[in-house]
C-alpha atoms as a PDB file:
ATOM      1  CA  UNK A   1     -11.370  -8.313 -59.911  1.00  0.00           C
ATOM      2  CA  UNK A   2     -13.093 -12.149 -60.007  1.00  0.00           C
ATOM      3  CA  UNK A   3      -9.399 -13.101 -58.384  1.00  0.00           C
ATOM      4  CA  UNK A   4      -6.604 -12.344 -57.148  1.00  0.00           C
ATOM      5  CA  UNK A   5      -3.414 -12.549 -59.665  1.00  0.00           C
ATOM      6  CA  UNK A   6      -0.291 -13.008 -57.830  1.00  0.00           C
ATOM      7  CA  UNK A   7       3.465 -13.384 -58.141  1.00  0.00           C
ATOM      8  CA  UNK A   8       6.703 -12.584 -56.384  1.00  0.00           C
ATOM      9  CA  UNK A   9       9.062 -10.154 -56.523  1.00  0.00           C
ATOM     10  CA  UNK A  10      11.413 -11.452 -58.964  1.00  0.00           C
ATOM     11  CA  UNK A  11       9.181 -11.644 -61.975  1.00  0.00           C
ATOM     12  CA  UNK A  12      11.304  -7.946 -62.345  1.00  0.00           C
ATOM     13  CA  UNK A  13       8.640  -5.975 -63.359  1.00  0.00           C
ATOM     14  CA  UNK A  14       8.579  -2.187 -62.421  1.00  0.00           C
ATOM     15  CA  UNK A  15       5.840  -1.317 -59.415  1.00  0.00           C
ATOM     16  CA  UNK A  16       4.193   0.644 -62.378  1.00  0.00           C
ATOM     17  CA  UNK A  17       3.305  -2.103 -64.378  1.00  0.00           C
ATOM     18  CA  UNK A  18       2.140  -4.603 -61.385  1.00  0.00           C
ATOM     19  CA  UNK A  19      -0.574  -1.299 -60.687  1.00  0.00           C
ATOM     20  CA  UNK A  20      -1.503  -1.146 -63.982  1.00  0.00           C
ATOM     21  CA  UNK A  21      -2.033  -4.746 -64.666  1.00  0.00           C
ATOM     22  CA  UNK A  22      -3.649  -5.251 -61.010  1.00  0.00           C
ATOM     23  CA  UNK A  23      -1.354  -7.418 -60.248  1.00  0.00           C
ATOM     24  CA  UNK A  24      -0.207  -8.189 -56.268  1.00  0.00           C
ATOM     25  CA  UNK A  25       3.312  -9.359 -55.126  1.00  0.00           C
ATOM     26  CA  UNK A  26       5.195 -10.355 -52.478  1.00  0.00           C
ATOM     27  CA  UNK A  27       8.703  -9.615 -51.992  1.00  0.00           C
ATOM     28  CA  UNK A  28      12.089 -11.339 -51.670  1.00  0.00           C
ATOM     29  CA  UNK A  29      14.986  -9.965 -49.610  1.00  0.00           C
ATOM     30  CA  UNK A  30      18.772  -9.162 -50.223  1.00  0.00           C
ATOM     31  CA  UNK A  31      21.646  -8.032 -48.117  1.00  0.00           C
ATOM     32  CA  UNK A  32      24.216  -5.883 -49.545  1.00  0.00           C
ATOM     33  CA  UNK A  33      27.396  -5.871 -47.304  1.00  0.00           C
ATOM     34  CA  UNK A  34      25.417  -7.383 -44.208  1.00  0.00           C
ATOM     35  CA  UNK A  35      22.530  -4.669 -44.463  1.00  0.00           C
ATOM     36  CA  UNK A  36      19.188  -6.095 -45.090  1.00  0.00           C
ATOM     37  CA  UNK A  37      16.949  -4.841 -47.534  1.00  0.00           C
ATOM     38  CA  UNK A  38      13.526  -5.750 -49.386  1.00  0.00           C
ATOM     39  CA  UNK A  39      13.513  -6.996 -52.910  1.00  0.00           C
ATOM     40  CA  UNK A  40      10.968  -3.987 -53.540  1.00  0.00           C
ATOM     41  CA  UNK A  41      11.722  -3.317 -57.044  1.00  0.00           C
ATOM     42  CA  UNK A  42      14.245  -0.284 -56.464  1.00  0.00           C
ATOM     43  CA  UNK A  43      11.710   1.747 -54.365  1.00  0.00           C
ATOM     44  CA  UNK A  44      13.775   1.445 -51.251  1.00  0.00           C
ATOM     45  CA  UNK A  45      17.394   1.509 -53.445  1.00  0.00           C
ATOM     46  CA  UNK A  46      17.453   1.812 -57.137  1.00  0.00           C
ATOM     47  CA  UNK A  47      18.931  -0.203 -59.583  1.00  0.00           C
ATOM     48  CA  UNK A  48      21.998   1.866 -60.727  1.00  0.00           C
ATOM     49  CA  UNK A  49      23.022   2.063 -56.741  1.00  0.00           C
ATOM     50  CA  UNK A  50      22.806  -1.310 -56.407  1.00  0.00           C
ATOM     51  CA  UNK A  51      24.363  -2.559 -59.575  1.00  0.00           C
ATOM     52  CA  UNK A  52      26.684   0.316 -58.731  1.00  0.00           C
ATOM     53  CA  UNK A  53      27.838  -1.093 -55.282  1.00  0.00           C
ATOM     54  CA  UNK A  54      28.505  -4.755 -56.864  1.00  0.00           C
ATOM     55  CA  UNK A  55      30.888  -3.149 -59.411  1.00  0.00           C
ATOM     56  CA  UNK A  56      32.665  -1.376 -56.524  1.00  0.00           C
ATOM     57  CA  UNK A  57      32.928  -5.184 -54.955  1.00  0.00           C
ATOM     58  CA  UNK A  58      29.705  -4.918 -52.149  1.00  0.00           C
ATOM     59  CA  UNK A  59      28.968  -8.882 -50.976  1.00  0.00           C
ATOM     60  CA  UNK A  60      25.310  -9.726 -52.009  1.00  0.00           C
ATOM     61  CA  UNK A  61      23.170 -12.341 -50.289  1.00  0.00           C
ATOM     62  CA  UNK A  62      19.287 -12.820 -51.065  1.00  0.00           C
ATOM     63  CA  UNK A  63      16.836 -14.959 -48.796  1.00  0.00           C
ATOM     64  CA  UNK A  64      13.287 -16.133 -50.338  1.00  0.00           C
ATOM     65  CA  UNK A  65       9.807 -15.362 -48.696  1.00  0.00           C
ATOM     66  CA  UNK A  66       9.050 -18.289 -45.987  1.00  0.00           C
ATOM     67  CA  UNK A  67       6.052 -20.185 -45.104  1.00  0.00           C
ATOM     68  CA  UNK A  68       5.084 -17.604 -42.425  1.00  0.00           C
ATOM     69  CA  UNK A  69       5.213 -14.555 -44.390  1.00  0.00           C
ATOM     70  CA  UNK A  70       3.111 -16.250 -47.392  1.00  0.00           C
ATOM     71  CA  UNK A  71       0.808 -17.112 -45.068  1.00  0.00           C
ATOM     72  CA  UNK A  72       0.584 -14.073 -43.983  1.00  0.00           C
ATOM     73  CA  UNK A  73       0.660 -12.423 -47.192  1.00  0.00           C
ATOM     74  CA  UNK A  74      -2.169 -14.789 -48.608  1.00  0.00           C
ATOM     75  CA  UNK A  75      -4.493 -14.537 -46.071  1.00  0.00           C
ATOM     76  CA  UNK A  76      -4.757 -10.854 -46.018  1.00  0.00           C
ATOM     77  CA  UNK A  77      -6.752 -11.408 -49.158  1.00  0.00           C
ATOM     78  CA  UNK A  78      -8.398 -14.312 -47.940  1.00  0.00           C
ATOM     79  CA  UNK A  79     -10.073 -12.484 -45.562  1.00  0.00           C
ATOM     80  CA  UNK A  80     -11.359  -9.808 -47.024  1.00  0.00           C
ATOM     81  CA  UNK A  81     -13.286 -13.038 -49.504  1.00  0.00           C
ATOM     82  CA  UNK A  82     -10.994 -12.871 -52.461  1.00  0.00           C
ATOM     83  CA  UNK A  83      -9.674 -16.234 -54.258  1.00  0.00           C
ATOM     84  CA  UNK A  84      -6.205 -16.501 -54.668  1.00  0.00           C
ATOM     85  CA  UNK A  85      -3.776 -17.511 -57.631  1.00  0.00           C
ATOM     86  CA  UNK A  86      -0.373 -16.885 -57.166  1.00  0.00           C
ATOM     87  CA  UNK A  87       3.084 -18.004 -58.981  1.00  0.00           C
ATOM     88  CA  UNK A  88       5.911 -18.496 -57.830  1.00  0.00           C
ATOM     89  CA  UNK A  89       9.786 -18.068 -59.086  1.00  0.00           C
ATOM     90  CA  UNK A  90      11.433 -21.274 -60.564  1.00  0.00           C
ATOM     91  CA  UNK A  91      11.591 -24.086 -58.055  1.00  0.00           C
ATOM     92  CA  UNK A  92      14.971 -24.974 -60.128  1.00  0.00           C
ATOM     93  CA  UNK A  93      16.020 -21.823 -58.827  1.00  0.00           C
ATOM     94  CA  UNK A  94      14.661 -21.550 -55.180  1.00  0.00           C
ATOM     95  CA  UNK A  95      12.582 -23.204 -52.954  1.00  0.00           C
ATOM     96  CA  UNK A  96      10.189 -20.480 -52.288  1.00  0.00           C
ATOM     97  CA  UNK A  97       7.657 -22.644 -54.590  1.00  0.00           C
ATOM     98  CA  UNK A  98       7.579 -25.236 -51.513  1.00  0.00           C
ATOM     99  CA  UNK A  99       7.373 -22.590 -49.155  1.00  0.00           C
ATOM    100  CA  UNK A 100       3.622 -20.905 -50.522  1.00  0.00           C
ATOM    101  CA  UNK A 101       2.555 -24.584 -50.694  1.00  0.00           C
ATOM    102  CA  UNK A 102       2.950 -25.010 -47.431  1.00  0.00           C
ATOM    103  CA  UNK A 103       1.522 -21.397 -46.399  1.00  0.00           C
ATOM    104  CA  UNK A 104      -1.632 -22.909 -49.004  1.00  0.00           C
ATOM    105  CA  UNK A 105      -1.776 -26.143 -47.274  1.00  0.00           C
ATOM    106  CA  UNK A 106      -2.592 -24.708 -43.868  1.00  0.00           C
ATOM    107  CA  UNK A 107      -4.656 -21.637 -45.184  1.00  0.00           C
ATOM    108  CA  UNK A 108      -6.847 -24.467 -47.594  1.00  0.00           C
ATOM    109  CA  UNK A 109      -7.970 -25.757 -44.164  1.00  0.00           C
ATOM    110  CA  UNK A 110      -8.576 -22.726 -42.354  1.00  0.00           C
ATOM    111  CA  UNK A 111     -10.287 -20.934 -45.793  1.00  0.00           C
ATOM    112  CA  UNK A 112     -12.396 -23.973 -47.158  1.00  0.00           C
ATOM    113  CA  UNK A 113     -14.671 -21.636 -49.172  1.00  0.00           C
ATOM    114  CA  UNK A 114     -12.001 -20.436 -51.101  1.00  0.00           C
ATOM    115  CA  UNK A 115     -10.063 -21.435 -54.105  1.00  0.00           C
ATOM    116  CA  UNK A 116      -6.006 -21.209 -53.420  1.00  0.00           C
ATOM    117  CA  UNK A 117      -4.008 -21.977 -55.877  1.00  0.00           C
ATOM    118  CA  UNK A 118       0.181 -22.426 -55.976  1.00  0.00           C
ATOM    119  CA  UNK A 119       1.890 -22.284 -59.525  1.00  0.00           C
ATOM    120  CA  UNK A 120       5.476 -23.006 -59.871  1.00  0.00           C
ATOM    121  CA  UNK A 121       6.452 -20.689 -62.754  1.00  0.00           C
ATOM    122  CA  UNK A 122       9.340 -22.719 -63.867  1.00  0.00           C
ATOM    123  CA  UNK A 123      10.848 -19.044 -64.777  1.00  0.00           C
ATOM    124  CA  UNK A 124      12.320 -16.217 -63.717  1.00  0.00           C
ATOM    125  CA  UNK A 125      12.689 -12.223 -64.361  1.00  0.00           C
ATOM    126  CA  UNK A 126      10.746 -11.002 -66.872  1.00  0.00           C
ATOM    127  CA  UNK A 127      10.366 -15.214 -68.322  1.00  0.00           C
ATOM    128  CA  UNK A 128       8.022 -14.623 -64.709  1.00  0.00           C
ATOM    129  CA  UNK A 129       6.650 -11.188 -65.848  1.00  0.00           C
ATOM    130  CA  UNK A 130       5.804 -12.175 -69.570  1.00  0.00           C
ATOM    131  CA  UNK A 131       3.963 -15.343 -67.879  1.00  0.00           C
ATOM    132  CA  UNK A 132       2.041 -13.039 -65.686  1.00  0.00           C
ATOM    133  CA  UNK A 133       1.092 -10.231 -68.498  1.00  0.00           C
ATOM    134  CA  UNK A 134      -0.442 -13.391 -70.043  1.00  0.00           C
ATOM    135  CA  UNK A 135      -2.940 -14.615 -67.056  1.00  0.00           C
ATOM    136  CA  UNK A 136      -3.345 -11.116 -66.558  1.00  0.00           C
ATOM    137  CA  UNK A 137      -4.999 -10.839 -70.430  1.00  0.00           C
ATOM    138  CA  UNK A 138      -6.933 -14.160 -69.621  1.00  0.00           C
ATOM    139  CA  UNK A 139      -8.198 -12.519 -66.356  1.00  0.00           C
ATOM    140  CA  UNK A 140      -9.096  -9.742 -68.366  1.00  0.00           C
ATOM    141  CA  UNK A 141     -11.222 -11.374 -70.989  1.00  0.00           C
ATOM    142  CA  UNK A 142     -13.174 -12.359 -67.753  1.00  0.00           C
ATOM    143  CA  UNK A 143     -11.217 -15.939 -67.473  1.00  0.00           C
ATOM    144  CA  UNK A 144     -12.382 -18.091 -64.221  1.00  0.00           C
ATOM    145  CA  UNK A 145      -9.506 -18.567 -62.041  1.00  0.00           C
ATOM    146  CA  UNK A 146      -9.770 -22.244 -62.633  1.00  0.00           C
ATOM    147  CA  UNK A 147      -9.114 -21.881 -66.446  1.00  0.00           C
ATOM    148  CA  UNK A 148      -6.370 -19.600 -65.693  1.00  0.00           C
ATOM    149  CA  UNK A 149      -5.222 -21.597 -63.524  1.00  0.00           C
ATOM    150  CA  UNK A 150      -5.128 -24.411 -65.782  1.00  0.00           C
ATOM    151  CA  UNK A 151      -3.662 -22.440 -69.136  1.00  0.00           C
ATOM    152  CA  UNK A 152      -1.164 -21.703 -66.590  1.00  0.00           C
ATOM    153  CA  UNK A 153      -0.124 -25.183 -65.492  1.00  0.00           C
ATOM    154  CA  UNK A 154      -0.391 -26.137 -69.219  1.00  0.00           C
ATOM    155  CA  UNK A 155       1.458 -23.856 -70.980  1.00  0.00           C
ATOM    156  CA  UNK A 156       4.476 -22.560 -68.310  1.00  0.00           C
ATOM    157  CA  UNK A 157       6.948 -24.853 -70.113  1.00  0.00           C
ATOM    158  CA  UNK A 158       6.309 -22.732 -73.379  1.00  0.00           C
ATOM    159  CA  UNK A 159       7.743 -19.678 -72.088  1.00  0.00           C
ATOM    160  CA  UNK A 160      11.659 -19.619 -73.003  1.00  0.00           C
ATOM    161  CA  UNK A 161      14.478 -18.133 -71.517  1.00  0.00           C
ATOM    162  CA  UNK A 162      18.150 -16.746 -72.976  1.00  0.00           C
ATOM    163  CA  UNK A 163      20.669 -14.818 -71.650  1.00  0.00           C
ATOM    164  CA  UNK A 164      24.256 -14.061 -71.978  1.00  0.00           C
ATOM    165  CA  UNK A 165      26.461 -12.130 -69.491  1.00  0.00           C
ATOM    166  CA  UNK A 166      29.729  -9.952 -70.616  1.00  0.00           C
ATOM    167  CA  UNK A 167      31.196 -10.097 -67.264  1.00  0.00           C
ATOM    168  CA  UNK A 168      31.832 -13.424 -65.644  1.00  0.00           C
ATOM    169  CA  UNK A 169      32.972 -12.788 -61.789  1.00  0.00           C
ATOM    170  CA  UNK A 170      29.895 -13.034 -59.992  1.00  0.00           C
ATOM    171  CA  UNK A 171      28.398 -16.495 -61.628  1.00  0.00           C
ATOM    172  CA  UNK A 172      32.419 -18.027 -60.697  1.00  0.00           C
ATOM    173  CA  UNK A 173      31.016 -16.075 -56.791  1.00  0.00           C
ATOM    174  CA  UNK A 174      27.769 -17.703 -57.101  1.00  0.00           C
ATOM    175  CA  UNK A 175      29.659 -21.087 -57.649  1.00  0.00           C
ATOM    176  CA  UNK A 176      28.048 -21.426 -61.312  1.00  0.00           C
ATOM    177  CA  UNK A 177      31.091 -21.057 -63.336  1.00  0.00           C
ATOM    178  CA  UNK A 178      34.619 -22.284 -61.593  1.00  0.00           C
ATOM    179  CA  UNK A 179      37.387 -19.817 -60.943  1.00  0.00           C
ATOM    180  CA  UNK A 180      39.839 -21.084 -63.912  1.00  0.00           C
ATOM    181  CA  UNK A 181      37.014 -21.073 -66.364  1.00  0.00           C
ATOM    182  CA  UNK A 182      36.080 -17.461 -65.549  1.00  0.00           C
ATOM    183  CA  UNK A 183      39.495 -15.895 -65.540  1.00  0.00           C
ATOM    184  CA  UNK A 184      39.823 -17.643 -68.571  1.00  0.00           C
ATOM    185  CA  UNK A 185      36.323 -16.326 -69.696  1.00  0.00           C
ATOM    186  CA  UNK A 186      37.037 -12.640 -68.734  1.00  0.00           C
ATOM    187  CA  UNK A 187      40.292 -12.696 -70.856  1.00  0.00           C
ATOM    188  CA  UNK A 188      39.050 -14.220 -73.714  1.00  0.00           C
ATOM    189  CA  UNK A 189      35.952 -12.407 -73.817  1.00  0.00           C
ATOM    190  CA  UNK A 190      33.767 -14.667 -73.349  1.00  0.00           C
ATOM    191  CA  UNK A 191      30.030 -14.090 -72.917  1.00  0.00           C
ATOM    192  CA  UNK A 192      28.224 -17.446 -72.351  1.00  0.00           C
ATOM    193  CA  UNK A 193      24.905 -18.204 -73.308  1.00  0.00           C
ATOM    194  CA  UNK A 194      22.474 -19.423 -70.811  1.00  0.00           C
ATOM    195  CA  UNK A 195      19.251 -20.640 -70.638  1.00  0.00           C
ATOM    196  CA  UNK A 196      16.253 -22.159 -68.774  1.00  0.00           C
ATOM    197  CA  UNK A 197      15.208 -25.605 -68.952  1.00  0.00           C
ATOM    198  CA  UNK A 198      12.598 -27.693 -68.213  1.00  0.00           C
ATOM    199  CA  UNK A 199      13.080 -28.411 -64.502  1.00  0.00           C
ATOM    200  CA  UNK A 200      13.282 -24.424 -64.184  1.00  0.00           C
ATOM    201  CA  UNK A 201      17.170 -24.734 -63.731  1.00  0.00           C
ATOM    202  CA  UNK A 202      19.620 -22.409 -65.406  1.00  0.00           C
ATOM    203  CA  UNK A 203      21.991 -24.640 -67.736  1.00  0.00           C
ATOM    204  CA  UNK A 204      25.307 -22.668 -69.628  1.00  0.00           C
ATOM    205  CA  UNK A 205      24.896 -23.810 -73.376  1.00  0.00           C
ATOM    206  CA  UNK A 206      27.265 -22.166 -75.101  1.00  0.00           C
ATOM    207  CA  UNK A 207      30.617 -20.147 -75.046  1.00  0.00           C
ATOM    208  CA  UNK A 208      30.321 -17.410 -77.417  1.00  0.00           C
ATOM    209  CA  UNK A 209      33.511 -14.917 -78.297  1.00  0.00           C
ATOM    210  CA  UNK A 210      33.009 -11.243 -77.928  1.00  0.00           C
ATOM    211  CA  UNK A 211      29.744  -9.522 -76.673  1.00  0.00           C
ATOM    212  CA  UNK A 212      28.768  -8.612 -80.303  1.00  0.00           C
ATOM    213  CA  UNK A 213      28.821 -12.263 -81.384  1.00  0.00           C
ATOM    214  CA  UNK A 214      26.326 -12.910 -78.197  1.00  0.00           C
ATOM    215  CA  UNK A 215      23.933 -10.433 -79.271  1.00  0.00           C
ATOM    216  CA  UNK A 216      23.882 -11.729 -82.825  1.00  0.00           C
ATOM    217  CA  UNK A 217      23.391 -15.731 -81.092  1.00  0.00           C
ATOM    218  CA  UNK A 218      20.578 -14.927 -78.884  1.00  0.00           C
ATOM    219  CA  UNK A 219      18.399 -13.667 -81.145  1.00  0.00           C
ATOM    220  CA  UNK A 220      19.149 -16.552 -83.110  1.00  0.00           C
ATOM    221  CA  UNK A 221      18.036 -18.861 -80.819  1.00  0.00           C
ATOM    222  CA  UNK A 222      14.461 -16.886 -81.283  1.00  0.00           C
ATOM    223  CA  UNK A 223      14.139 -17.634 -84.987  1.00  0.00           C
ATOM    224  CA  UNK A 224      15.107 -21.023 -84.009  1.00  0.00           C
ATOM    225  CA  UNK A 225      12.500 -21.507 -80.869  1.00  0.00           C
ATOM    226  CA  UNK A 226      10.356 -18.914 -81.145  1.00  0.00           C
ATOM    227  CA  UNK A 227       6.551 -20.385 -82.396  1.00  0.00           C
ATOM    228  CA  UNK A 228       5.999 -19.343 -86.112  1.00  0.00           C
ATOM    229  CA  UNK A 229       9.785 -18.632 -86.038  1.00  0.00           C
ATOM    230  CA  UNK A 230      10.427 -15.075 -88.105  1.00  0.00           C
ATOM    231  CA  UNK A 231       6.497 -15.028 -87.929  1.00  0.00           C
ATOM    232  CA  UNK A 232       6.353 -14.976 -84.415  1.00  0.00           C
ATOM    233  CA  UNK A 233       3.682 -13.016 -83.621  1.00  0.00           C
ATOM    234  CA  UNK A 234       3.910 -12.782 -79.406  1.00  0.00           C
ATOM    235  CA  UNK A 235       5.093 -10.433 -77.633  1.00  0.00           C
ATOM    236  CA  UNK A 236       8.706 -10.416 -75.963  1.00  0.00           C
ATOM    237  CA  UNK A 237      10.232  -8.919 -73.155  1.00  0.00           C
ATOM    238  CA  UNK A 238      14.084  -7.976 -72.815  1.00  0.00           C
ATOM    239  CA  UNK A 239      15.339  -7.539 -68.702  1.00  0.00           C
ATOM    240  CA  UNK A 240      19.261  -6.220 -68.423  1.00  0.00           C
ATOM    241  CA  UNK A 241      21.596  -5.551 -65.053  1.00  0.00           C
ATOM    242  CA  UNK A 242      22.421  -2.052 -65.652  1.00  0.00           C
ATOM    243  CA  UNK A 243      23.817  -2.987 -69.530  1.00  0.00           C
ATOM    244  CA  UNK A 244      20.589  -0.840 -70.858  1.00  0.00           C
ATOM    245  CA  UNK A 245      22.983  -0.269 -74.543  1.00  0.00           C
ATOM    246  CA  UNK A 246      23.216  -4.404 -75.011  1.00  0.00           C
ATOM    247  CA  UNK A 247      19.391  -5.026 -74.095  1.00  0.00           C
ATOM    248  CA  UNK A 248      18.636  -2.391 -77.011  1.00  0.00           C
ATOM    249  CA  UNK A 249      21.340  -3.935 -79.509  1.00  0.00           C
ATOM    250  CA  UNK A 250      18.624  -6.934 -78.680  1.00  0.00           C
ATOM    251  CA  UNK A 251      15.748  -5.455 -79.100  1.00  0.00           C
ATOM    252  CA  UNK A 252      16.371  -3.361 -82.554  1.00  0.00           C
ATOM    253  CA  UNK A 253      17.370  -6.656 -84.065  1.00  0.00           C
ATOM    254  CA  UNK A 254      14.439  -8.787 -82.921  1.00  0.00           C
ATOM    255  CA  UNK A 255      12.106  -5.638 -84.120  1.00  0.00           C
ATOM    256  CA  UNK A 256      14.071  -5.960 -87.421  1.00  0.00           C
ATOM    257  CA  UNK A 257      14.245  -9.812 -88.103  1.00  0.00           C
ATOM    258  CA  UNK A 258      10.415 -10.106 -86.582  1.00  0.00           C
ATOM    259  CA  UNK A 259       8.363  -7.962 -88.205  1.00  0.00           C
ATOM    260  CA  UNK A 260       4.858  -9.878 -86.792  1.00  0.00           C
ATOM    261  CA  UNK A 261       5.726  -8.741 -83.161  1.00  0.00           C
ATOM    262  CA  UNK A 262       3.045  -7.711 -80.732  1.00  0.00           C
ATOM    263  CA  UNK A 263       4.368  -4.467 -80.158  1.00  0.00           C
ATOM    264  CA  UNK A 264       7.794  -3.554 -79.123  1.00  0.00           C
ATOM    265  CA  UNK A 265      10.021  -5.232 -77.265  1.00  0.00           C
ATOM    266  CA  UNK A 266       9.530  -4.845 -73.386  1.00  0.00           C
ATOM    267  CA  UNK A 267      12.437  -3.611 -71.742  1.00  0.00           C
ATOM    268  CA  UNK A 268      12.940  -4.066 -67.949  1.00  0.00           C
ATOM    269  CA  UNK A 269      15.471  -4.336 -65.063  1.00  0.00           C
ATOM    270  CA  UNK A 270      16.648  -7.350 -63.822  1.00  0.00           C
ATOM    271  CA  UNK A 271      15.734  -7.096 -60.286  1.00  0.00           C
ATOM    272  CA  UNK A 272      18.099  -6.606 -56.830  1.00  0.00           C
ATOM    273  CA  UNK A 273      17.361 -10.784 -55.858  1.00  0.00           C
ATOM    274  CA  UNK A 274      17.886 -12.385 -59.509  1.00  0.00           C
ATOM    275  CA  UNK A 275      20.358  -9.692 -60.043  1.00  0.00           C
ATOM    276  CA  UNK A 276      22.653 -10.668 -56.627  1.00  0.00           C
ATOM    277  CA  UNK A 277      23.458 -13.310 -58.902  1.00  0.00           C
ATOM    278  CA  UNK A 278      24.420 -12.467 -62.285  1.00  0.00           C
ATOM    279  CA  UNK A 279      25.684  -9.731 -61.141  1.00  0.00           C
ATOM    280  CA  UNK A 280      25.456  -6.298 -63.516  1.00  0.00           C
ATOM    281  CA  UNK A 281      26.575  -7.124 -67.723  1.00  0.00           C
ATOM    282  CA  UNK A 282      23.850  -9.510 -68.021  1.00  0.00           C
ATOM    283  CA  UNK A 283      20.759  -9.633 -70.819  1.00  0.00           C
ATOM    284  CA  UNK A 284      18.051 -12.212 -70.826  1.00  0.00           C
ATOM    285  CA  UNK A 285      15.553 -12.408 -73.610  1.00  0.00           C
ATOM    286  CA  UNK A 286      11.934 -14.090 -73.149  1.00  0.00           C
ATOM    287  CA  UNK A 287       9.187 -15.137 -75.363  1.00  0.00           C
ATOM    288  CA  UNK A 288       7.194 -18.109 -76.240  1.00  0.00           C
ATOM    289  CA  UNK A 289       8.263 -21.370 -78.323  1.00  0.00           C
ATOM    290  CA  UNK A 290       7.356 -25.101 -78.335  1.00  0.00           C
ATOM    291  CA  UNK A 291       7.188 -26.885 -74.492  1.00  0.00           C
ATOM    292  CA  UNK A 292      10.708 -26.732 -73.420  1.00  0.00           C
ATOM    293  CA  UNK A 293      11.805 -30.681 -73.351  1.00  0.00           C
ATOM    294  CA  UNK A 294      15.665 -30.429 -71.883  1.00  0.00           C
END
């Protein structure tokens, strides 16, 4: 490799793929009922068992990677003479972003030969992983870091992000829904549809009636963002919280209604930090549009 390409844990891609791709990571951490546990992309527990234990009403908490362990992290490729590009989850999301620039900051000084560079993603799950299969095709075509570096910081915004959950109680625990609206939700079916914006913050859009309705309205929002529209000819990735049946409804109707796809539709898990959130019921669809302006 001419570089290192590297991201965190919550881009939700399986260990498999990040080997494949030669791509490194650093992981996040989660408790689950006061144990503490890596963010190690269900090596340590899988997905089903966690997802599992939030049904059965297990208390989630996830921490992001500090200065000190980036620093550490980053250096152990420093040393060994590599230059380093890594990306980082949505700042509107965490503040792990701040952290690796500060772990940068003090390595630039100590590493002045090398080139260190700190990208906040503005995304998150597989938004993060699509971003990074991406840089990993630019690295690829033999790419400097500096111009990956650069399509990076120029074209994050382009990468869009929808998702709708069918179970509302852990975004009203999370504090992103209140407790009124979410009974209310729950009763009435509701599955609201979420996205990203351009600060890298999750924003509810719209309240949609019945899962079935949701399915049909996110891949509507493709045709309608999506570049080229029905000629979209990217690739997109699908990542679910143990609802495998609704990520597939998804994907079988964006293979239908886009028949210029780059392959199939990537299917993933949403991972056990990203996923302490949303809790399990939840789909989010990625691919690339026009630079996301609100």
């Amino acid at each position: 490799m001419s570089f290192i390409l590297s991201c965190c844990s919550t881009a939700d891609m399986p260990a498999e793929y990040y080997e494949k791709r030669d791509i490194k990571y650093v992981c996040f951490h989660f408790e689950l009922d006061g144990k503490d546990y890596i963010d190690d992309l269900g090596k340590t527990m899988s997905m089903k068992e966690f997802y599992d234990a939030m049904r059965n009403g297990a208390m989630t908490k996830t921490s992001q990677v500090n200065a000190e362990e980036y620093e550490a992290y980053f250096e152990s490729f420093l040393e060994e003479g590599h230059d380093l590009l890594h990306l980082c989850l949505s700042s509107g999301i965490s503040g792990t972003a701040n952290s690796a620039m500060i772990a940068q900051r003090e390595l630039q000084e100590k590493y002045p030969e090398r080139k260190i560079y700190v990208v906040d993603s503005y995304a998150a799950s597989a938004g993060f992983g699509l971003l990074m299969d991406k840089l990993a095709d630019m690295r690829d075509e033999g790419k400097t870091i500096d111009e990956v570096y650069a399509w990076a910081m120029d074209n994050r915004l382009k990468l869009h992000h929808w998702f709708f959950t069918s179970d509302l109680t852990f975004f009203v625990r999370g504090g992103r829904v209140s407790k009124v609206s979410g009974f209310v939700g729950n009763v009435l079916n509701i599955c609201p549809l979420l996205n990203v914006d351009f600060e890298g913050k999750l924003i509810p859009r719209y309240k949609i009636r019945t899962k079935r309705k949701a399915i049909q309205a996110i891949v509507d929002k493709m045709e309608e963002t999506a570049i080229d529209g029905l000629d979209y000819s990217g690739k997109c990735f699908i990542s679910n919280s143990d609802c495998m049946e609704d990520a597939q409804a998804v994907a079988d109707l964006i293979e239908e209604r886009f028949p210029k796809l780059n392959g199939k539709v990537y299917i993933t898990s949403i991972g056990t930090t990203i996923g302490s959130h949303t809790g399990p019921g939840t789909v989010a669809l990625f691919y690339w549009g026009q630079t996301r302006v609100d």
